[in-house]
Structure formats: C-alpha cells, structure tokens
PDB file of N, CA and C in Angstrom:
ATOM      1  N   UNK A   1     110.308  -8.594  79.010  1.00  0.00           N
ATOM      2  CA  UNK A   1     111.494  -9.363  79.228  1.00  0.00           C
ATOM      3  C   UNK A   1     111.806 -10.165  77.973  1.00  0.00           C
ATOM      4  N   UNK A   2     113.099 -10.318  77.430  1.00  0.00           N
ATOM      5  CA  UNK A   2     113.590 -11.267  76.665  1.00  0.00           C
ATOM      6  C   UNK A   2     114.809 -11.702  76.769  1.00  0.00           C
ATOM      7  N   UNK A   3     114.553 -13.226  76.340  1.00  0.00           N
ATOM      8  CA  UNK A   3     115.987 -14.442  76.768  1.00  0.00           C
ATOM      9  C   UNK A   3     116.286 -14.759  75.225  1.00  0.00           C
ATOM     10  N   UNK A   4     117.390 -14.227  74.684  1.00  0.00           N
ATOM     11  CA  UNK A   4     118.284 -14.951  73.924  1.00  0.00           C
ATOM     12  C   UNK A   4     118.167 -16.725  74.084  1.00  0.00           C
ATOM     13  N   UNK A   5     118.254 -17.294  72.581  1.00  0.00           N
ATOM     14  CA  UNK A   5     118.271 -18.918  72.487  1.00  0.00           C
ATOM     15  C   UNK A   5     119.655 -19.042  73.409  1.00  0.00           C
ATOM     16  N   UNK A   6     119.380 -19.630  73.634  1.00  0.00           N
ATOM     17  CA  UNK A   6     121.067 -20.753  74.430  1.00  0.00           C
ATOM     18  C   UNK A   6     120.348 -22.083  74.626  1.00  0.00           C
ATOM     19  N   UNK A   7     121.773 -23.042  74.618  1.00  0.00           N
ATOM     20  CA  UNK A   7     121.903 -24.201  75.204  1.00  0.00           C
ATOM     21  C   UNK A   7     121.617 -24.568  76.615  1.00  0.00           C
ATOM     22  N   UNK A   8     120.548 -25.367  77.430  1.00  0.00           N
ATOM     23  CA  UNK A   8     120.321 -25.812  78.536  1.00  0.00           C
ATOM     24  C   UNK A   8     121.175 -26.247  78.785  1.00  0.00           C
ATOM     25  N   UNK A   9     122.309 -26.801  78.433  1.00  0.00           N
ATOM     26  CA  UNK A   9     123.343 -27.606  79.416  1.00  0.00           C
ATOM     27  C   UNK A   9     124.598 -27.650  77.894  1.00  0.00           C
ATOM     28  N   UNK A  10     125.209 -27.715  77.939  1.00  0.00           N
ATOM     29  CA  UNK A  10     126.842 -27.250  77.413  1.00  0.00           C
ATOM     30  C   UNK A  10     127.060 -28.431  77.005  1.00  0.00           C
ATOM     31  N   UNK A  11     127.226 -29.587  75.987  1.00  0.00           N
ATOM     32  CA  UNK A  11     127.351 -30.552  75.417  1.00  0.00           C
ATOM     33  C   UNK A  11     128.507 -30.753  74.299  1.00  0.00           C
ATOM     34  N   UNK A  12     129.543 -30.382  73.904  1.00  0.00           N
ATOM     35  CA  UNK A  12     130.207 -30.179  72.854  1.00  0.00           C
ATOM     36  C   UNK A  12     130.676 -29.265  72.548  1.00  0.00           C
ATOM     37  N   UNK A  13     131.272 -28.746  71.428  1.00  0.00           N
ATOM     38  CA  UNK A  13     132.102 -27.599  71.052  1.00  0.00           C
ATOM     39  C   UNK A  13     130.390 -26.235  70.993  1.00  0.00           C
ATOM     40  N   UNK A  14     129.677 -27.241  70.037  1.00  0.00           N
ATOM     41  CA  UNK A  14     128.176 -26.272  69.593  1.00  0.00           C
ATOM     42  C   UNK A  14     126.923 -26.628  71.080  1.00  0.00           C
ATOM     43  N   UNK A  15     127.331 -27.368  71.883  1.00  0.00           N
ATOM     44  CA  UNK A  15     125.936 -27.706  72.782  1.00  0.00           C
ATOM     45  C   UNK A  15     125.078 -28.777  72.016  1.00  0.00           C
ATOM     46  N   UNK A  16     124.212 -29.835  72.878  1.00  0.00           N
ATOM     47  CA  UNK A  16     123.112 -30.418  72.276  1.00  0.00           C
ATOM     48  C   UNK A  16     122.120 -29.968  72.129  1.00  0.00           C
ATOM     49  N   UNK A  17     121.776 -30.308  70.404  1.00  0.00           N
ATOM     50  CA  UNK A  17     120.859 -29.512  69.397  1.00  0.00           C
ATOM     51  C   UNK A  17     119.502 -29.543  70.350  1.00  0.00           C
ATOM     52  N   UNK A  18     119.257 -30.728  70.864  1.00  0.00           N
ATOM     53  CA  UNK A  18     118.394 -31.535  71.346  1.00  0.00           C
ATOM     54  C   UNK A  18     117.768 -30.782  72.653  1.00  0.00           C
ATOM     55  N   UNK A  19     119.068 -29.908  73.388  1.00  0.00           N
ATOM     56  CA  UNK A  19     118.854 -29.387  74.743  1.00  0.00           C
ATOM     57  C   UNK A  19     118.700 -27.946  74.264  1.00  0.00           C
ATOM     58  N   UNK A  20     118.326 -26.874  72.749  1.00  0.00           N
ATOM     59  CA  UNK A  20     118.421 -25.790  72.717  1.00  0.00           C
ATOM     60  C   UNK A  20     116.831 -25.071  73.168  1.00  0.00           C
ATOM     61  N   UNK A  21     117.169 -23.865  74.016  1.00  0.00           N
ATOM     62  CA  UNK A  21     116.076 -23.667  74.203  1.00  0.00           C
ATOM     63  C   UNK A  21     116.181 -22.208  73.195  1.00  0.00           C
ATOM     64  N   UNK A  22     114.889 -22.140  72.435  1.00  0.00           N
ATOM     65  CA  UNK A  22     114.908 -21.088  71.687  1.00  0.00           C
ATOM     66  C   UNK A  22     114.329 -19.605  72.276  1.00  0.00           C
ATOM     67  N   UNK A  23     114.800 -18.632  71.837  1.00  0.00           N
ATOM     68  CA  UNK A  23     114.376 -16.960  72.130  1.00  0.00           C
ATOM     69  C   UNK A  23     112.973 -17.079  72.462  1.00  0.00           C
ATOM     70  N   UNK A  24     112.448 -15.875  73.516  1.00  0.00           N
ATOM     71  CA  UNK A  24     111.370 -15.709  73.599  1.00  0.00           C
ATOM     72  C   UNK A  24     111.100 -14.101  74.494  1.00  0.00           C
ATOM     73  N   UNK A  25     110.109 -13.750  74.454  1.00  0.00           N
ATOM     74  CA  UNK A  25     110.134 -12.362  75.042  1.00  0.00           C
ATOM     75  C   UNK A  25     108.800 -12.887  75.555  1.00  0.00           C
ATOM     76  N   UNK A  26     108.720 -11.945  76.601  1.00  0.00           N
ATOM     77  CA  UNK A  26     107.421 -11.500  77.780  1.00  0.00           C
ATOM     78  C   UNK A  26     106.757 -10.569  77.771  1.00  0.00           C
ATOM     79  N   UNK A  27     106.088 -10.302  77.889  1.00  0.00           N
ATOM     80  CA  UNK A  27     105.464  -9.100  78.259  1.00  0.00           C
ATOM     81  C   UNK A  27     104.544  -9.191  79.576  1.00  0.00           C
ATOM     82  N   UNK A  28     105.235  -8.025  80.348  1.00  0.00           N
ATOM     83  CA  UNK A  28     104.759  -8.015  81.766  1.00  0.00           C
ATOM     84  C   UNK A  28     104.330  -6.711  82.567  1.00  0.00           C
ATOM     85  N   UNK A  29     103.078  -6.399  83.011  1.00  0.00           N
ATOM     86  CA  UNK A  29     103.479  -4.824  83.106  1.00  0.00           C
ATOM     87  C   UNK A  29     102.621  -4.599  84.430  1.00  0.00           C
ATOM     88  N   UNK A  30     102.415  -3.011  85.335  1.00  0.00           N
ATOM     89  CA  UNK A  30     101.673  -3.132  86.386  1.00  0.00           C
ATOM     90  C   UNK A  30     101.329  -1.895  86.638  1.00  0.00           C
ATOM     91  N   UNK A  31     100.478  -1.423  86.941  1.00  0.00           N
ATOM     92  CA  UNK A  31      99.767  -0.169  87.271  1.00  0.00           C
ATOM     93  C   UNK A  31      99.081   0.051  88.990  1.00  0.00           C
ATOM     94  N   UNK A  32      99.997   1.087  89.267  1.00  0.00           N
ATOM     95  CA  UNK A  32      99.316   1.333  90.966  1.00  0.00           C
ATOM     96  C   UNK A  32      98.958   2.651  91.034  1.00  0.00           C
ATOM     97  N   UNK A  33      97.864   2.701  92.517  1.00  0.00           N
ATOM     98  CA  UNK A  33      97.618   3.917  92.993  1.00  0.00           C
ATOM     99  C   UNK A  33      97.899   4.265  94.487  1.00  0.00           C
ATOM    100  N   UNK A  34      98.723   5.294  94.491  1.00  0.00           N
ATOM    101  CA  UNK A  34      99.116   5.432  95.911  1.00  0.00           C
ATOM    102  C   UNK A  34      97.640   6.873  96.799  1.00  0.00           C
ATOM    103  N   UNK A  35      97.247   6.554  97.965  1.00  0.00           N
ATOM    104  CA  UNK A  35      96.450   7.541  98.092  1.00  0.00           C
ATOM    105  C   UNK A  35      97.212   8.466  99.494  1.00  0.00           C
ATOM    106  N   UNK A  36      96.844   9.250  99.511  1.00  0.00           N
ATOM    107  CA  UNK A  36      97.450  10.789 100.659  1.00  0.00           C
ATOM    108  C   UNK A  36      97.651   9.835 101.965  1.00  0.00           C
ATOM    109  N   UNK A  37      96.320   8.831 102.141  1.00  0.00           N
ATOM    110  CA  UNK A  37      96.403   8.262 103.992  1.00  0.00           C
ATOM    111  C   UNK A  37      96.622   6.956 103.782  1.00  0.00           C
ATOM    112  N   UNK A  38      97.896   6.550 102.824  1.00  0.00           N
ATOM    113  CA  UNK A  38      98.667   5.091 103.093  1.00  0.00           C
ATOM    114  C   UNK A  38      98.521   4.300 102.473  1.00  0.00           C
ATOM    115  N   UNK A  39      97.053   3.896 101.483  1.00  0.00           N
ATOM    116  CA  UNK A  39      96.862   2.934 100.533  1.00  0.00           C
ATOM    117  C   UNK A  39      97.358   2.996  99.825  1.00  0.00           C
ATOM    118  N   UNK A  40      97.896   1.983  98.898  1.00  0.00           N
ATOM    119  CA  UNK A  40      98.239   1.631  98.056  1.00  0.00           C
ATOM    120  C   UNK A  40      97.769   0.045  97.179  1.00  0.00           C
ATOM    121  N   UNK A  41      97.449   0.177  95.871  1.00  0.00           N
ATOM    122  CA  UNK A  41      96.687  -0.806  94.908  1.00  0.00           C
ATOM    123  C   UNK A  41      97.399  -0.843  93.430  1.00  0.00           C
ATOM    124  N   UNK A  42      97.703  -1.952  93.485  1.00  0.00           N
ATOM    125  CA  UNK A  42      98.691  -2.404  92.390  1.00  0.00           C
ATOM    126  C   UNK A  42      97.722  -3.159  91.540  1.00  0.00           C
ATOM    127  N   UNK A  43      97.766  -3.163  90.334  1.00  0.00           N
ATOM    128  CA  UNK A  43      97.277  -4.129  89.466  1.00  0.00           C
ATOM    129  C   UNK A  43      98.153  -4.807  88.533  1.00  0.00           C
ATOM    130  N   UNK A  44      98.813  -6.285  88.656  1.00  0.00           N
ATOM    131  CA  UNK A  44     100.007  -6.581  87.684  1.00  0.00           C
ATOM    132  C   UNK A  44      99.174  -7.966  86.891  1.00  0.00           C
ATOM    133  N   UNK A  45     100.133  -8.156  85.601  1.00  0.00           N
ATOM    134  CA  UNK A  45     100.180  -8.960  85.468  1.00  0.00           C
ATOM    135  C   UNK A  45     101.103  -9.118  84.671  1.00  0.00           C
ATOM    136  N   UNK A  46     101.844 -10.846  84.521  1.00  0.00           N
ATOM    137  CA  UNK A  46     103.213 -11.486  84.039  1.00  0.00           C
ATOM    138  C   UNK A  46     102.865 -12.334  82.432  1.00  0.00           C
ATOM    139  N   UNK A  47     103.327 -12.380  81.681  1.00  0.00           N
ATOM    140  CA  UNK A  47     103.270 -12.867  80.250  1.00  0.00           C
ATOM    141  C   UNK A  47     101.895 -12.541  79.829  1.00  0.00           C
ATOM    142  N   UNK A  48     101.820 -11.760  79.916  1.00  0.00           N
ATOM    143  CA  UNK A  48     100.332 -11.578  79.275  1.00  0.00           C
ATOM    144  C   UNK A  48      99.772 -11.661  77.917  1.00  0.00           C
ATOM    145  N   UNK A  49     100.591 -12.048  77.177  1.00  0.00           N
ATOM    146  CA  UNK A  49     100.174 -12.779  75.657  1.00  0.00           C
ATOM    147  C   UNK A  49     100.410 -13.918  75.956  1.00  0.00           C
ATOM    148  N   UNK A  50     100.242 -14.481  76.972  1.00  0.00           N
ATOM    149  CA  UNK A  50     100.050 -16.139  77.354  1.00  0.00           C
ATOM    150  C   UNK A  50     100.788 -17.043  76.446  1.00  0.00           C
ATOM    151  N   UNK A  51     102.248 -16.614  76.255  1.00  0.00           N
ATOM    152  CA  UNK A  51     103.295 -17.248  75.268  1.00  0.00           C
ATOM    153  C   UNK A  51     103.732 -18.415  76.053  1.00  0.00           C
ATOM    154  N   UNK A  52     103.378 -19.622  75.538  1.00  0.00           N
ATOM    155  CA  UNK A  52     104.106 -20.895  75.537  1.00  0.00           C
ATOM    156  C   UNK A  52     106.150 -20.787  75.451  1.00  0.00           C
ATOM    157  N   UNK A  53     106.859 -21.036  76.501  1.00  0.00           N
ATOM    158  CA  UNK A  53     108.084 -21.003  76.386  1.00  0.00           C
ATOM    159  C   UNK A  53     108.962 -22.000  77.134  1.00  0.00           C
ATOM    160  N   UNK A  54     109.899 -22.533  77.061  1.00  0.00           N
ATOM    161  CA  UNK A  54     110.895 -23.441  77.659  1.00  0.00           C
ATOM    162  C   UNK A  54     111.285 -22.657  78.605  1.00  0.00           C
ATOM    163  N   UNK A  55     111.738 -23.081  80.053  1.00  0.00           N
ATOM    164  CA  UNK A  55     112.724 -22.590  80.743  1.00  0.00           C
ATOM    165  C   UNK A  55     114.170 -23.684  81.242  1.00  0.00           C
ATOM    166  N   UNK A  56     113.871 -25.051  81.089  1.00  0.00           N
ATOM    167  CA  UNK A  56     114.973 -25.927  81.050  1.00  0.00           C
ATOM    168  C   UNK A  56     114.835 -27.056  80.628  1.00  0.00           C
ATOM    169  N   UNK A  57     115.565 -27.524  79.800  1.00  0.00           N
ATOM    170  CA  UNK A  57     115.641 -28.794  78.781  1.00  0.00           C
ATOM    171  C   UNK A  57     116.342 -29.919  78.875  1.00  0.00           C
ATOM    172  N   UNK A  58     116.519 -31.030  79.384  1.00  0.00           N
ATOM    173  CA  UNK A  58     117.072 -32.195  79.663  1.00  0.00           C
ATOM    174  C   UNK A  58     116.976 -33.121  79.383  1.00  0.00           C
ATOM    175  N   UNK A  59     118.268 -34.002  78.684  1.00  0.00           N
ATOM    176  CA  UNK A  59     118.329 -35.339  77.817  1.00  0.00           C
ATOM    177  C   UNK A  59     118.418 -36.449  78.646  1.00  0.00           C
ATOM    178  N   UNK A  60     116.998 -37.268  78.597  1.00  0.00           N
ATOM    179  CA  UNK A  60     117.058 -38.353  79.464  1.00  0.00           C
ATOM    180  C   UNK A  60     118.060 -39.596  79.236  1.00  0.00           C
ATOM    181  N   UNK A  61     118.921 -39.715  79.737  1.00  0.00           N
ATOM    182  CA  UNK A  61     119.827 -41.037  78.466  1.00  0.00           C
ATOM    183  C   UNK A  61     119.834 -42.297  79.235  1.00  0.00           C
ATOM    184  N   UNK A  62     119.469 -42.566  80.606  1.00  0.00           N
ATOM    185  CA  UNK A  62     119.820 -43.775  81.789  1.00  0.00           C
ATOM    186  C   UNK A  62     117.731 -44.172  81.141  1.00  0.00           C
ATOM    187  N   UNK A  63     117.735 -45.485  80.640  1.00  0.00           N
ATOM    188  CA  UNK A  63     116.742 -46.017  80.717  1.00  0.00           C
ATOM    189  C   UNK A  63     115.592 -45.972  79.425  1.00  0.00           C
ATOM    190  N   UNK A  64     116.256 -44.530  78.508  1.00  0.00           N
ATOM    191  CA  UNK A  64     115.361 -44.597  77.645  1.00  0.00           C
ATOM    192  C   UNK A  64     115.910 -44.301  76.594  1.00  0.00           C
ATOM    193  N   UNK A  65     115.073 -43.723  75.633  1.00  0.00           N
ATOM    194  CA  UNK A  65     115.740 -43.549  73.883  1.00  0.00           C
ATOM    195  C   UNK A  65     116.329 -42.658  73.881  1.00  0.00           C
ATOM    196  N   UNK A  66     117.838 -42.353  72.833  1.00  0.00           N
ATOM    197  CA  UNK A  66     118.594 -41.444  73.268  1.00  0.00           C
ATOM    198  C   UNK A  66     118.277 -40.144  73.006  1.00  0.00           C
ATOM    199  N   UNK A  67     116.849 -40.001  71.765  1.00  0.00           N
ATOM    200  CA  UNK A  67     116.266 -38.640  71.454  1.00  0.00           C
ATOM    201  C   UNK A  67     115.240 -37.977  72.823  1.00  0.00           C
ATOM    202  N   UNK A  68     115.018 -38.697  73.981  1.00  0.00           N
ATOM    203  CA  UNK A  68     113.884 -38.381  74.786  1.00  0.00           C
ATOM    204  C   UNK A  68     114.041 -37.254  75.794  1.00  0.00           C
ATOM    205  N   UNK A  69     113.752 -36.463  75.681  1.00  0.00           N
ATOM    206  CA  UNK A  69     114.403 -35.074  76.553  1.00  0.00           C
ATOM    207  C   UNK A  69     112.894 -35.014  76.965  1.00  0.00           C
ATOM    208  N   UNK A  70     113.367 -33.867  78.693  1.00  0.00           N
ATOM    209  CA  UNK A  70     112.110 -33.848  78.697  1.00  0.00           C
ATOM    210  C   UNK A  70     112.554 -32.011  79.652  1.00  0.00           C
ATOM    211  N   UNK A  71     111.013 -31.144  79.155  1.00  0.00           N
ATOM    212  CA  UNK A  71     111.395 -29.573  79.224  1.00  0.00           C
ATOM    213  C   UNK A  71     110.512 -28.971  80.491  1.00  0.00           C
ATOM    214  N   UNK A  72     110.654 -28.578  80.523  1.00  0.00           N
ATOM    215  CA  UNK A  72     110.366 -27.393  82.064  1.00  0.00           C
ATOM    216  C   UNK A  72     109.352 -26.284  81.418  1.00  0.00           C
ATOM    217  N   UNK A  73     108.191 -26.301  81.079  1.00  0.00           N
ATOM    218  CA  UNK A  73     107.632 -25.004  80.607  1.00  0.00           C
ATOM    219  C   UNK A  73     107.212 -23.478  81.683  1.00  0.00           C
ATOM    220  N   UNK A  74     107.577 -22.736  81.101  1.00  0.00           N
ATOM    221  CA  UNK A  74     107.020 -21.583  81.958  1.00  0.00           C
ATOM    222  C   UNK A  74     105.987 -21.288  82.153  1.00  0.00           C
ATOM    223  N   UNK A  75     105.580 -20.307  82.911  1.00  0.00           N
ATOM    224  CA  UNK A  75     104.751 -19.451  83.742  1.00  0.00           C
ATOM    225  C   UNK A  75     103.817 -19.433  82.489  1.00  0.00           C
ATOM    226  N   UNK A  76     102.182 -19.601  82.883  1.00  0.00           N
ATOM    227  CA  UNK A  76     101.649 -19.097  82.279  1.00  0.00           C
ATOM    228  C   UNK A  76     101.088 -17.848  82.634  1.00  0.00           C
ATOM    229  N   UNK A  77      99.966 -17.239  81.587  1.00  0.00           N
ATOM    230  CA  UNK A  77      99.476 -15.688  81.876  1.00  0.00           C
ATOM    231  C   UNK A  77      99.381 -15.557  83.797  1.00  0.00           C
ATOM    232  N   UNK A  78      99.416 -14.935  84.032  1.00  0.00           N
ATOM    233  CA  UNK A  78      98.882 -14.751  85.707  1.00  0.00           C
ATOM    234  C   UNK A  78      98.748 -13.730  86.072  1.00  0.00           C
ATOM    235  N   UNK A  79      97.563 -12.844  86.471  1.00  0.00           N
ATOM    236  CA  UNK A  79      97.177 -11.223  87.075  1.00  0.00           C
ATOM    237  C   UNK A  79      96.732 -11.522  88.296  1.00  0.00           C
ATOM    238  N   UNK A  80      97.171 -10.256  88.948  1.00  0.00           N
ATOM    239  CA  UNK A  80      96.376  -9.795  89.704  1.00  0.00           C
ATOM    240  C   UNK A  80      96.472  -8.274  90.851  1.00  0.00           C
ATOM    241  N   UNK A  81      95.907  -8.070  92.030  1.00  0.00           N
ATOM    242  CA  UNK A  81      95.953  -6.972  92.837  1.00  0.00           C
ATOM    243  C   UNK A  81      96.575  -7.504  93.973  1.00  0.00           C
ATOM    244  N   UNK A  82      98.060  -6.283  93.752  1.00  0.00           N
ATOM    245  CA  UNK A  82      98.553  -6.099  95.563  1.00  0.00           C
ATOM    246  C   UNK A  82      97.663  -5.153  96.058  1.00  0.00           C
ATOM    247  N   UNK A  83      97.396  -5.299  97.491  1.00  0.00           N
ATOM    248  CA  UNK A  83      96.980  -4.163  98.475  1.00  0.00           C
ATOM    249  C   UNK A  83      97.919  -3.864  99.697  1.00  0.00           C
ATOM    250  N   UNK A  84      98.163  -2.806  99.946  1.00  0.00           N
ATOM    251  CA  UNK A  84      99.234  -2.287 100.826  1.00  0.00           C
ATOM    252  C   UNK A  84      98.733  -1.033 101.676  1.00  0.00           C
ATOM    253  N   UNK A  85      98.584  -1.004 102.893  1.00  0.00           N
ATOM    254  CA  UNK A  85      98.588  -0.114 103.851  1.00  0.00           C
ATOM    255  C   UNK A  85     100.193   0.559 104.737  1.00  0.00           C
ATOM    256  N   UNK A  86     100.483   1.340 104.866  1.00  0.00           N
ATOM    257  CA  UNK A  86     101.273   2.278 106.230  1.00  0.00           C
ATOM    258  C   UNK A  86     100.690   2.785 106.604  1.00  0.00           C
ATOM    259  N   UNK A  87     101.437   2.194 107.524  1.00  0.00           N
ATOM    260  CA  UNK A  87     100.677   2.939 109.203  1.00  0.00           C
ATOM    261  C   UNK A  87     101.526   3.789 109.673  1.00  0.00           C
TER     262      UNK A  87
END
C-alpha cells in the first residue's frame, strides 16, 4: 500500500506546513491453504518493515503554543493465523 503526502486538514491556499503528513508505503502480504474437507489457514501479516508513519495531524491552538500539533501514528508490524472451517 502507498499514501501520497497530503495535508491533514486544508488550511490556506497551500494547507498547514505544520499539519503535512508525508508519503509512505506498506508492505503487507498473506499466504493460505485451502484443504479438499473445508480447512482453511491463512498466514498474514500488515507493515511488515515495521515503518513508523503518520495517519492524522492536528494543530493544537486553544491553550497552547501555536507550533504544538499533536499526530496519530500508525499500525505497527502485526502477524498472524486465520483458521476457517465449512461445514
């Protein structure tokens, strides 16, 4: 997966510099096995180069300094196994 930089929130003609969240890509991938009598075994996992990234950025301005934003970080690495039966 990859997100193009943009602006967290729309501030001006250019957006605040302050609120930009910059590009980042994912890597996420998953491997299953289906068997003849219904099982099924997934093995996934999500960011798996355990990349540090923003997902939302916000300028605190009621109470504090006007540079003080504060960011939303994403998902870190996370694996694991679905198991699935039909009956």
């Amino acid at each position: 997966m990859f997100r193009g930089a943009a602006n967290a929130h729309a501030v001006g003609t250019n957006g605040d510099p302050l609120q930009r969240i910059d590009s980042y890509g994912l890597f996420n991938a998953s491997i299953g096995l289906l068997s003849a009598n219904g099982w099924e075994a997934i093995l996934w996992g999500k960011n798996l180069t355990d990349k540090d990234y923003f997902t939302n950025i916000v300028r605190q301005w009621v109470g504090s300094s006007p540079g003080y934003v504060v960011g939303r970080i994403g998902m870190e690495r996370s694996f694991g196994v679905t198991l699935s039966y039909a009956f």
